[in-house]
N, C-alpha and C. Protein backbone atom coordinates (compact mmCIF):
# COMPACT_ATOMS: atom_id res chain seq x y z
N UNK A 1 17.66 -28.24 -2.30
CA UNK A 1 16.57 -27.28 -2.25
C UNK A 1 17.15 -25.86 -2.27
N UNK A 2 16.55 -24.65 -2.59
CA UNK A 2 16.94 -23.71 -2.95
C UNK A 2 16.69 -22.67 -1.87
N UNK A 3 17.27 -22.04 -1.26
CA UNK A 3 16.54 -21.13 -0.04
C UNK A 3 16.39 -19.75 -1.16
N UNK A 4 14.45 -18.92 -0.92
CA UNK A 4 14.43 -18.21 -1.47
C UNK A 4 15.13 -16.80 -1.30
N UNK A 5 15.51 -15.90 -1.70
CA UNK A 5 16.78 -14.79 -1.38
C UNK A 5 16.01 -14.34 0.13
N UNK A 6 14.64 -13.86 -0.01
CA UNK A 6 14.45 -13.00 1.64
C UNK A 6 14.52 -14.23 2.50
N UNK A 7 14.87 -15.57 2.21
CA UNK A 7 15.05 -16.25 3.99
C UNK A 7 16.35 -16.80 3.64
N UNK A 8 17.12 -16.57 3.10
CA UNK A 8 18.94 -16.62 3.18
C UNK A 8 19.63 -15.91 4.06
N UNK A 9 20.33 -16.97 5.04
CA UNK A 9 20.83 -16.16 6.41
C UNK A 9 22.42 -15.95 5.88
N UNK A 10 22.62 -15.91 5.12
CA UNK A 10 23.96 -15.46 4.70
C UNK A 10 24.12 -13.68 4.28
N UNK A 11 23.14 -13.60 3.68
CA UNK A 11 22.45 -11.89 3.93
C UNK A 11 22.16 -11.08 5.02
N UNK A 12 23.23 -10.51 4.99
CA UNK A 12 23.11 -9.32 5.69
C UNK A 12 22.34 -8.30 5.59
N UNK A 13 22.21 -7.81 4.45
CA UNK A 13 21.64 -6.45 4.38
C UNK A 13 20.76 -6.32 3.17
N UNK A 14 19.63 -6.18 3.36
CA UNK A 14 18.59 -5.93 2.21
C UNK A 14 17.85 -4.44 2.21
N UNK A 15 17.89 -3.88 0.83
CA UNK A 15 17.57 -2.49 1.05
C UNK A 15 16.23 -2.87 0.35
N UNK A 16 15.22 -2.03 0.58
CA UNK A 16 13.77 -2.37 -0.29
C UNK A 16 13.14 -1.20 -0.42
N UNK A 17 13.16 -0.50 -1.26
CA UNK A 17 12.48 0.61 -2.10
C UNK A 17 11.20 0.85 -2.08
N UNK A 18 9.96 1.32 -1.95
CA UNK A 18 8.43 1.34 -2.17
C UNK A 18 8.41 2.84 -3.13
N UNK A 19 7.62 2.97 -3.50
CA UNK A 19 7.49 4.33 -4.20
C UNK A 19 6.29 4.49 -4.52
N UNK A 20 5.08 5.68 -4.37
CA UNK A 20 3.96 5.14 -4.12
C UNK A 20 3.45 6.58 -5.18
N UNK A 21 2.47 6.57 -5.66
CA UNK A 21 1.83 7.64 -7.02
C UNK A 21 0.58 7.52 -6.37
N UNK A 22 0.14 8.77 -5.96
CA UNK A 22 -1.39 8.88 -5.47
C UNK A 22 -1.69 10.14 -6.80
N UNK A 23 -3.38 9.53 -6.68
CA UNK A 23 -4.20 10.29 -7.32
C UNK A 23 -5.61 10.78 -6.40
N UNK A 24 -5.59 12.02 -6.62
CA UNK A 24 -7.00 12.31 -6.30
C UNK A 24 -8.14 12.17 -7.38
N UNK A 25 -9.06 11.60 -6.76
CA UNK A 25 -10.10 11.23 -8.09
C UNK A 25 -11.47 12.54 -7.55
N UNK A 26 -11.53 12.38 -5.93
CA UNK A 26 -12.29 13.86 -5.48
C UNK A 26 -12.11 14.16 -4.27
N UNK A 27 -12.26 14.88 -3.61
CA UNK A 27 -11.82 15.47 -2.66
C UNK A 27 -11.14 14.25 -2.12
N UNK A 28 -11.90 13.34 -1.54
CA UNK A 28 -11.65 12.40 -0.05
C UNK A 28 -11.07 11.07 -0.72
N UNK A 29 -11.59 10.71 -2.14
CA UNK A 29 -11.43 9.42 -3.17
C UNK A 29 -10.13 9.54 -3.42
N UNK A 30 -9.15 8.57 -3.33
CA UNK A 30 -7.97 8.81 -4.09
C UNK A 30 -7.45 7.26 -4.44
N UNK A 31 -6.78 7.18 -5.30
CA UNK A 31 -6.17 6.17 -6.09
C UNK A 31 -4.56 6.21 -5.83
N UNK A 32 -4.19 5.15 -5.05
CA UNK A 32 -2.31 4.74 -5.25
C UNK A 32 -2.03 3.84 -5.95
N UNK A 33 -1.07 4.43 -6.85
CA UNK A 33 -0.58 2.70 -7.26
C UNK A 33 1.18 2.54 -6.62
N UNK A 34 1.11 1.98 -5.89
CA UNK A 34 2.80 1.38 -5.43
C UNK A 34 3.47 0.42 -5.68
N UNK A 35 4.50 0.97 -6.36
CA UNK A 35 5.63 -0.11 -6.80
C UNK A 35 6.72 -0.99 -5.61
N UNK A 36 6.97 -2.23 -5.77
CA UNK A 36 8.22 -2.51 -4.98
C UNK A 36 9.88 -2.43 -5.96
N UNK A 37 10.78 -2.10 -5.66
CA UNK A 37 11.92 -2.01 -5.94
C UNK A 37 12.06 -1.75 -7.73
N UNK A 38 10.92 -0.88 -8.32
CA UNK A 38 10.86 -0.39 -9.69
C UNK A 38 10.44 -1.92 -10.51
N UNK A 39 9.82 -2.90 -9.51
CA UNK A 39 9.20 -4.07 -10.12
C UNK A 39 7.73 -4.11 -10.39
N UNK A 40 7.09 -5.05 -10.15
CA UNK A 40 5.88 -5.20 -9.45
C UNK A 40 5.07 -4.10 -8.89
N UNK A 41 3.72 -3.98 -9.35
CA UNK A 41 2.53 -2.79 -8.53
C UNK A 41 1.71 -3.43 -8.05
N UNK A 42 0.75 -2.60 -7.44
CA UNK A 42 -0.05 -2.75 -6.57
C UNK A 42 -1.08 -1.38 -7.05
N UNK A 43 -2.23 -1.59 -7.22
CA UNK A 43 -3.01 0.05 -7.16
C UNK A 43 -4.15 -0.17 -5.92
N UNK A 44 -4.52 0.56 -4.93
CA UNK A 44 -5.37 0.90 -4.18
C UNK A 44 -6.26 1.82 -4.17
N UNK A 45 -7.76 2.02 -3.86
CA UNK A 45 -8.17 2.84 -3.61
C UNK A 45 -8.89 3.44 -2.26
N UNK A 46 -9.02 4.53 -1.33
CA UNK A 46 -9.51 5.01 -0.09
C UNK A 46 -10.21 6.13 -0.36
N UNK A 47 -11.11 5.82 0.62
CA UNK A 47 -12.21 7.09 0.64
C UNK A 47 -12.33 7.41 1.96
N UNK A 48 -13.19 8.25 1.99
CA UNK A 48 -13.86 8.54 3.60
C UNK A 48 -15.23 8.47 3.74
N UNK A 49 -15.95 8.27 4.82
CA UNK A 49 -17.12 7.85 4.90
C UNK A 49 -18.34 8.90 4.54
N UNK A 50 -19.24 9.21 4.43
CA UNK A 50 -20.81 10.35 4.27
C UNK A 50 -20.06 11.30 5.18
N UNK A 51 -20.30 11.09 6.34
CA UNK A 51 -19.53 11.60 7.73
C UNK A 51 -18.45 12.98 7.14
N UNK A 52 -17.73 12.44 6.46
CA UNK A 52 -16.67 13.37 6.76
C UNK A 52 -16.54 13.82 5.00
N UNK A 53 -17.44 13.86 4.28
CA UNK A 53 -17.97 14.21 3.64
C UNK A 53 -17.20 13.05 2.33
N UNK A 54 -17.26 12.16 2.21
CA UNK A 54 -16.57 11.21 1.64
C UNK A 54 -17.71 10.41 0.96
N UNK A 55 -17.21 9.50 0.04
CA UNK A 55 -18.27 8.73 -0.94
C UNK A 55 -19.09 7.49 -0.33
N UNK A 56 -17.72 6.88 0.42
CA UNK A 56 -17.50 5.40 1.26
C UNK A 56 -17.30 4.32 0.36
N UNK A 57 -16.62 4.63 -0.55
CA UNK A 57 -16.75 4.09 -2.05
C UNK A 57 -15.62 3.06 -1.93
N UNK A 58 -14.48 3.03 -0.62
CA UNK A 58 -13.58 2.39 -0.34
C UNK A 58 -13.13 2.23 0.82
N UNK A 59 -12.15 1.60 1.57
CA UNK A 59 -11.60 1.20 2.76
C UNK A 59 -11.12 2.82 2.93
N UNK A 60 -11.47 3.33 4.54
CA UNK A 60 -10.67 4.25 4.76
C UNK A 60 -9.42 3.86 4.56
N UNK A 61 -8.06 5.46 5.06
CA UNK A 61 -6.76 5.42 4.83
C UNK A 61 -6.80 4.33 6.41
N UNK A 62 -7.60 5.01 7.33
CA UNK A 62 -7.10 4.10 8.78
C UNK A 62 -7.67 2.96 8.50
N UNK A 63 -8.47 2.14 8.10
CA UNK A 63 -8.71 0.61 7.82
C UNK A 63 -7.07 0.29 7.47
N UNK A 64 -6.94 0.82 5.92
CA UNK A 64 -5.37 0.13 5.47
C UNK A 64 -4.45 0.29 6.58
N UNK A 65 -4.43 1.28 7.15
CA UNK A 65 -3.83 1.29 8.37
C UNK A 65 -3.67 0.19 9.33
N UNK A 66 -4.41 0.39 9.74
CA UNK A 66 -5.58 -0.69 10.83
C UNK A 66 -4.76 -2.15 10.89
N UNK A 67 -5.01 -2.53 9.32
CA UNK A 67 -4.72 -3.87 8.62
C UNK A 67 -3.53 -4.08 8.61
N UNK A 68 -2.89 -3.24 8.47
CA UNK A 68 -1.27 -3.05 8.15
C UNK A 68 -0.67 -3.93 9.26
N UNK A 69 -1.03 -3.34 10.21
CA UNK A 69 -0.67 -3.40 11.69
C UNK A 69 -1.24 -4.63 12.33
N UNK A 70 -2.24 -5.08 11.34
CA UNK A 70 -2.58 -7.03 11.92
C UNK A 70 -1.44 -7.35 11.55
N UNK A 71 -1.08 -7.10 10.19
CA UNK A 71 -0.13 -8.40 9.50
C UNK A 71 0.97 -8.59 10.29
């Protein structure tokens, strides 16, 4: 069986890169797209609620937050 590279205990040291491209779409709306290690993306979008003068058109930044911090 093959152990996949992140659970190989013979590794010492793993460096891991993120790099993240935000866009504002309007004031509070914005669009990321984040890469891992110049591979693979991810795009997100966050808003803010009526409240704080926002669309609610998406997960606040503190939800992703929030969530982050379950995992």
């Amino acid at each position: 069986m093959t152990i996949p590279e992140g659970l190989d205990p013979s590794v010492q040291k793993r460096e891991i890169v993120f790099e993240a491209d935000v866009r504002g779409v309007t004031p509070f709306l914005k669009l990321a797209t984040v890469t891992r290690n110049g591979g693979g993306h991810m795009t997100f979008a966050c808003d803010e609620g009526p409240s704080l003068g926002g669309l609610d058109s998406a997960p606040t930044p503190l939800m992703y937050f929030s969530a982050a911090l379950a995992f």
